[in-house]
N, C-alpha and C. Protein backbone atom coordinates (compact mmCIF):
# COMPACT_ATOMS: atom_id res chain seq x y z
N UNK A 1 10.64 -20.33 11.00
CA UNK A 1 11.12 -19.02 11.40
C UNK A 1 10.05 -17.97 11.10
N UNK A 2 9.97 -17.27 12.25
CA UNK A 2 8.73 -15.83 12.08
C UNK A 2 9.67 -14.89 10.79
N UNK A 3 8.64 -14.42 9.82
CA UNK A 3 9.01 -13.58 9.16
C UNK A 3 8.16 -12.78 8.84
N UNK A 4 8.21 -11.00 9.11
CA UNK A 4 7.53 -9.89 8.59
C UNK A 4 8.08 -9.47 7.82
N UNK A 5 6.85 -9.46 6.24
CA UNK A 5 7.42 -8.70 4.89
C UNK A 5 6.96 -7.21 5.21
N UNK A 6 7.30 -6.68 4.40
CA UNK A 6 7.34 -5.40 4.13
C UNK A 6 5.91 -5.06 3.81
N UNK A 7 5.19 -3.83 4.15
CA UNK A 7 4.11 -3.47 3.85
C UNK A 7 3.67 -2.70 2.56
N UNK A 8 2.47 -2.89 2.07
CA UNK A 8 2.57 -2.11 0.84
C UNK A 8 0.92 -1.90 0.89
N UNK A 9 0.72 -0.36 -0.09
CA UNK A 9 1.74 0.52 -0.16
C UNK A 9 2.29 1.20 0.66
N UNK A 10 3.45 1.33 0.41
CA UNK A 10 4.26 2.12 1.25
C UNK A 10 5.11 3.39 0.82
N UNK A 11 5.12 4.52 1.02
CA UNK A 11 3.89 4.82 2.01
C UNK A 11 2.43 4.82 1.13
N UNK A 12 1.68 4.92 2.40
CA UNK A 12 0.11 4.62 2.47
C UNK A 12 -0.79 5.85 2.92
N UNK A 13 -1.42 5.73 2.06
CA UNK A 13 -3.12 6.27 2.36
C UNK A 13 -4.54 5.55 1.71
N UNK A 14 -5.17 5.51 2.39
CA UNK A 14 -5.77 5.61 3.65
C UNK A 14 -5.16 4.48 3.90
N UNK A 15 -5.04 3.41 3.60
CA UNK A 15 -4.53 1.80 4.33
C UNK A 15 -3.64 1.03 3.92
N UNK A 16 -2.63 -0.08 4.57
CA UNK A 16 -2.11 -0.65 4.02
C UNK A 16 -2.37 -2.27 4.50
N UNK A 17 -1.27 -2.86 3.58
CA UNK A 17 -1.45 -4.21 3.94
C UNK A 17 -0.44 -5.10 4.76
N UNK A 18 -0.12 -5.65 6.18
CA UNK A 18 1.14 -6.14 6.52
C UNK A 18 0.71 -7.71 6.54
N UNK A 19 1.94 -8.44 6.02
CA UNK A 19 2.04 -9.62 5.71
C UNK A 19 2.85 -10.55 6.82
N UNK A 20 2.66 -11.36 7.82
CA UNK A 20 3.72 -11.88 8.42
C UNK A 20 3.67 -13.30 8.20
N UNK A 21 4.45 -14.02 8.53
CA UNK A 21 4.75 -15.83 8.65
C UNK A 21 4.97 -16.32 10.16
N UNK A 22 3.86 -17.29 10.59
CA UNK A 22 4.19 -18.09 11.60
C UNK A 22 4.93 -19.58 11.62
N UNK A 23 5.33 -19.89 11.72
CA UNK A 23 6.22 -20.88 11.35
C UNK A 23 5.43 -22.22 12.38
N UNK A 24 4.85 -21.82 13.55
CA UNK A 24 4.29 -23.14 14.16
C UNK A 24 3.44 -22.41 15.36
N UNK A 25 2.67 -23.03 16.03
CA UNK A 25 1.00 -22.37 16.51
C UNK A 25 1.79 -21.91 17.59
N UNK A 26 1.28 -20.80 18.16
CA UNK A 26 1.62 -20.14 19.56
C UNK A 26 0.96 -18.55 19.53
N UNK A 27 1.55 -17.61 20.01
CA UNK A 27 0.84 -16.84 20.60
C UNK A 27 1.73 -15.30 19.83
N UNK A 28 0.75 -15.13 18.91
CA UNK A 28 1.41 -13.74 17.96
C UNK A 28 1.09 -12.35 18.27
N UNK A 29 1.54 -11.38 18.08
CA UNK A 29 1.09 -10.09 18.43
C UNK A 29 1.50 -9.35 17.62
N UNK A 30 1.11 -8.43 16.88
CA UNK A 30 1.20 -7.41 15.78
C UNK A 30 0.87 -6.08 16.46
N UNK A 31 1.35 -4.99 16.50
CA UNK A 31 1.46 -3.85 16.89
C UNK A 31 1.98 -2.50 16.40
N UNK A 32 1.21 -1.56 16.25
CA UNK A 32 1.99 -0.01 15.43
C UNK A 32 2.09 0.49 16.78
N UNK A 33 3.29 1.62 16.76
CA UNK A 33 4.25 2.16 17.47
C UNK A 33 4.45 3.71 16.69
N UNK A 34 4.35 4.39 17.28
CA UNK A 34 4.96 5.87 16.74
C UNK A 34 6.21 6.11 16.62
N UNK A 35 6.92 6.93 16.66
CA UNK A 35 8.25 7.35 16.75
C UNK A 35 8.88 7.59 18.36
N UNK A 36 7.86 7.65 18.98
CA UNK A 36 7.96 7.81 20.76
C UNK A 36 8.36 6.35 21.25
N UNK A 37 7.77 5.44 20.36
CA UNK A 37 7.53 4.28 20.71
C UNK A 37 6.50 4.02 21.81
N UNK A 38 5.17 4.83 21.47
CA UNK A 38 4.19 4.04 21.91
C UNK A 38 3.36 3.62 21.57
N UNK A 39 2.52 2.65 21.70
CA UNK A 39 1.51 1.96 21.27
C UNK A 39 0.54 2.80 20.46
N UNK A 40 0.36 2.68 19.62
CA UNK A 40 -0.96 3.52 18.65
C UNK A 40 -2.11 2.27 18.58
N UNK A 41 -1.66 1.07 17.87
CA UNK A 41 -3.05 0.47 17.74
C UNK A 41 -2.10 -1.09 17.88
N UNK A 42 -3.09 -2.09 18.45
CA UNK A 42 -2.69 -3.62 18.66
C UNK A 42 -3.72 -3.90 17.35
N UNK A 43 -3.11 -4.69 16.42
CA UNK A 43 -3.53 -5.11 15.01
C UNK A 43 -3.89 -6.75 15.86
N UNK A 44 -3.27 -7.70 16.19
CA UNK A 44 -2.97 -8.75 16.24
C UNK A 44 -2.50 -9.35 17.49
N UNK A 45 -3.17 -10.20 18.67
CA UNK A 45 -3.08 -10.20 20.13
C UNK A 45 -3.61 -11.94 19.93
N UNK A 46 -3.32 -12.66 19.89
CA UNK A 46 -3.70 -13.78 19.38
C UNK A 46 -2.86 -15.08 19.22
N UNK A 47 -3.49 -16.55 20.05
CA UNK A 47 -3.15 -17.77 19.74
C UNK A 47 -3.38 -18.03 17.82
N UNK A 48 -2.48 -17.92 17.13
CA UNK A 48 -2.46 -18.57 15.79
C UNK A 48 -1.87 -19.46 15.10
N UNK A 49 -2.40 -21.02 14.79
CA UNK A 49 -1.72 -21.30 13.75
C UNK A 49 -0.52 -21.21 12.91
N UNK A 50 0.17 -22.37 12.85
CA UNK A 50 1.26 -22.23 11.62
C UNK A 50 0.63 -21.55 10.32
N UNK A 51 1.25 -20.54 9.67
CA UNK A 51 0.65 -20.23 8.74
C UNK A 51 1.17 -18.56 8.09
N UNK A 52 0.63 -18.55 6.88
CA UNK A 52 1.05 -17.03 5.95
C UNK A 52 -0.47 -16.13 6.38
N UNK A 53 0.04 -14.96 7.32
CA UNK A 53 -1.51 -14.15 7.11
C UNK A 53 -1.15 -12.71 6.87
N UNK A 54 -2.45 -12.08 6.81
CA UNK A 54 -2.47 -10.32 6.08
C UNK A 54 -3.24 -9.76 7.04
N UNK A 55 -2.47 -8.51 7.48
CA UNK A 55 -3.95 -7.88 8.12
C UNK A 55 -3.69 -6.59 7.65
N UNK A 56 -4.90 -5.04 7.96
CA UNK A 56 -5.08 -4.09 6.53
C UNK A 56 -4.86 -3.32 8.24
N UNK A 57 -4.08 -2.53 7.75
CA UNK A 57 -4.16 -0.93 8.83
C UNK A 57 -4.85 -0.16 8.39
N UNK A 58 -5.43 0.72 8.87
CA UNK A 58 -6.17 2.05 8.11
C UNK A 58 -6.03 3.83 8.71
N UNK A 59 -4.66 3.27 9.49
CA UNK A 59 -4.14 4.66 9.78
C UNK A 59 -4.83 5.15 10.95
N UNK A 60 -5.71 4.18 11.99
CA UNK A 60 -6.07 4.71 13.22
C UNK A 60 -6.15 3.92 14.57
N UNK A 61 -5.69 4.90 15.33
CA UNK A 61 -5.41 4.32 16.83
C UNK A 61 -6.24 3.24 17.16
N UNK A 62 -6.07 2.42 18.81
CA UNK A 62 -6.85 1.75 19.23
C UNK A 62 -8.38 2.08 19.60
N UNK A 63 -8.87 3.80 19.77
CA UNK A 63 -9.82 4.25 19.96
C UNK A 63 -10.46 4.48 18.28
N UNK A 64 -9.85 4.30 17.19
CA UNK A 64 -10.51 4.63 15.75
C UNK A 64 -10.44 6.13 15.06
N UNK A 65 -9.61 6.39 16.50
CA UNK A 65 -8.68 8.09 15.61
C UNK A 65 -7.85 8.21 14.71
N UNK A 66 -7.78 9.33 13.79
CA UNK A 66 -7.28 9.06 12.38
C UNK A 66 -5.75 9.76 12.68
N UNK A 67 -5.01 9.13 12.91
CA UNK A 67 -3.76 9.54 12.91
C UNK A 67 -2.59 10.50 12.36
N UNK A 68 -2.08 11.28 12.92
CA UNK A 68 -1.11 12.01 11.45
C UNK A 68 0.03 11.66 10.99
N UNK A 69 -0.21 12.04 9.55
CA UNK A 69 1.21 11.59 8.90
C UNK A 69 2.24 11.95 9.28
N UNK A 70 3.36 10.45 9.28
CA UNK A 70 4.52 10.41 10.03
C UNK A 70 4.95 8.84 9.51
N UNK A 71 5.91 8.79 10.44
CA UNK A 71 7.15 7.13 10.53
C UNK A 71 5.92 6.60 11.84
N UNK A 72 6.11 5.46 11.55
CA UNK A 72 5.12 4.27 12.36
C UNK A 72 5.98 3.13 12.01
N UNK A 73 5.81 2.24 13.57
CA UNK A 73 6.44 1.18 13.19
C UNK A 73 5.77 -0.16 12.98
N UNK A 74 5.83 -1.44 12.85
CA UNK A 74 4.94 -1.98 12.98
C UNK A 74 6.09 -3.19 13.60
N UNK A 75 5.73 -3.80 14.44
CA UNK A 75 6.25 -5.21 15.44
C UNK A 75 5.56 -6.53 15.38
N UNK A 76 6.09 -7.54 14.69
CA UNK A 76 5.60 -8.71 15.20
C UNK A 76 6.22 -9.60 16.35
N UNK A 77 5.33 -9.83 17.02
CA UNK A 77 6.62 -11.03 18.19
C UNK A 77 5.62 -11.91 18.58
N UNK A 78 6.44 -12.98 18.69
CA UNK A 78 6.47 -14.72 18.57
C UNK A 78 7.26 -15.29 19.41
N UNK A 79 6.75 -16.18 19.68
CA UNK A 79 7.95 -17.22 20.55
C UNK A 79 9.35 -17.21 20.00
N UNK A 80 9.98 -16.45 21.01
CA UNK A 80 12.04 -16.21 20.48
C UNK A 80 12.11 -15.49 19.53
N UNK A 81 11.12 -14.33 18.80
CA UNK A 81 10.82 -13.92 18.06
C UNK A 81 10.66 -12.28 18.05
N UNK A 82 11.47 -11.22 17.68
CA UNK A 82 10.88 -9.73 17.64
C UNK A 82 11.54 -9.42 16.24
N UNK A 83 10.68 -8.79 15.24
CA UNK A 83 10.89 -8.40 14.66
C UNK A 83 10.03 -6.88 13.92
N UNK A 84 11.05 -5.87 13.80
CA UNK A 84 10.14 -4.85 13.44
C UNK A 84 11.04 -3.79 12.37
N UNK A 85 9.58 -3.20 11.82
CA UNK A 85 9.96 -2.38 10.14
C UNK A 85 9.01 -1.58 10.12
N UNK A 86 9.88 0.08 9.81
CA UNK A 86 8.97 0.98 9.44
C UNK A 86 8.52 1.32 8.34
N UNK A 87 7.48 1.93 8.19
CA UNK A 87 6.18 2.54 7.56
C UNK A 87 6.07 3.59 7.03
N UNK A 88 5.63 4.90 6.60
CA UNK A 88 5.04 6.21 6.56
C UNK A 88 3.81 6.20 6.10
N UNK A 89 3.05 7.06 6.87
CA UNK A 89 1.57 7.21 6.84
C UNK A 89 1.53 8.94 6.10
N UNK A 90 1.25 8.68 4.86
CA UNK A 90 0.91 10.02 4.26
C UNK A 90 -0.30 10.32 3.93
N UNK A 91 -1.35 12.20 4.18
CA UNK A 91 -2.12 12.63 4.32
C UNK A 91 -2.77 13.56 3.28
């Protein structure tokens, strides 16, 4: 079973850390979301492995703009899989 832990710290400055679980190889995607619900930055777009991984946000868009503090969401999805948990990015 896909599982996303909780990020820490939370809230964060300048960066944090999100933790998810793949349960068996296929095709993962990690993604922050604003409060609009749109895309800010794709963390994670990727065939991966069964397996426990980490990846580090640092509070900026897909272009490397520094974002303002606010609620952000972050999404993992997986085969039969959506799961998502918010954030705050403080400045």
């Amino acid at each position: 079973e896909y599982e996303l832990f909780n990020n820490y710290p939370n809230p964060f400055n300048p960066e944090t850390i999100i933790e998810y679980k793949v349960p068996k190889t296929g095709q993962v995607k990690m993604a922050i979301y604003n409060v609009l619900g749109q895309n800010v930055r794709t963390l994670v777009d990727e065939h991966q492995p069964a397996g426990t991984y980490q990846v580090m946000w640092d509070g900026t868009d897909n272009l490397g703009n520094k974002l303002s503090s606010g609620v952000y969401f972050y999404q993992l999805v997986g085969e039969n899989a959506l799961i998502t948990k918010k954030m705050t990015l403080l400045k």
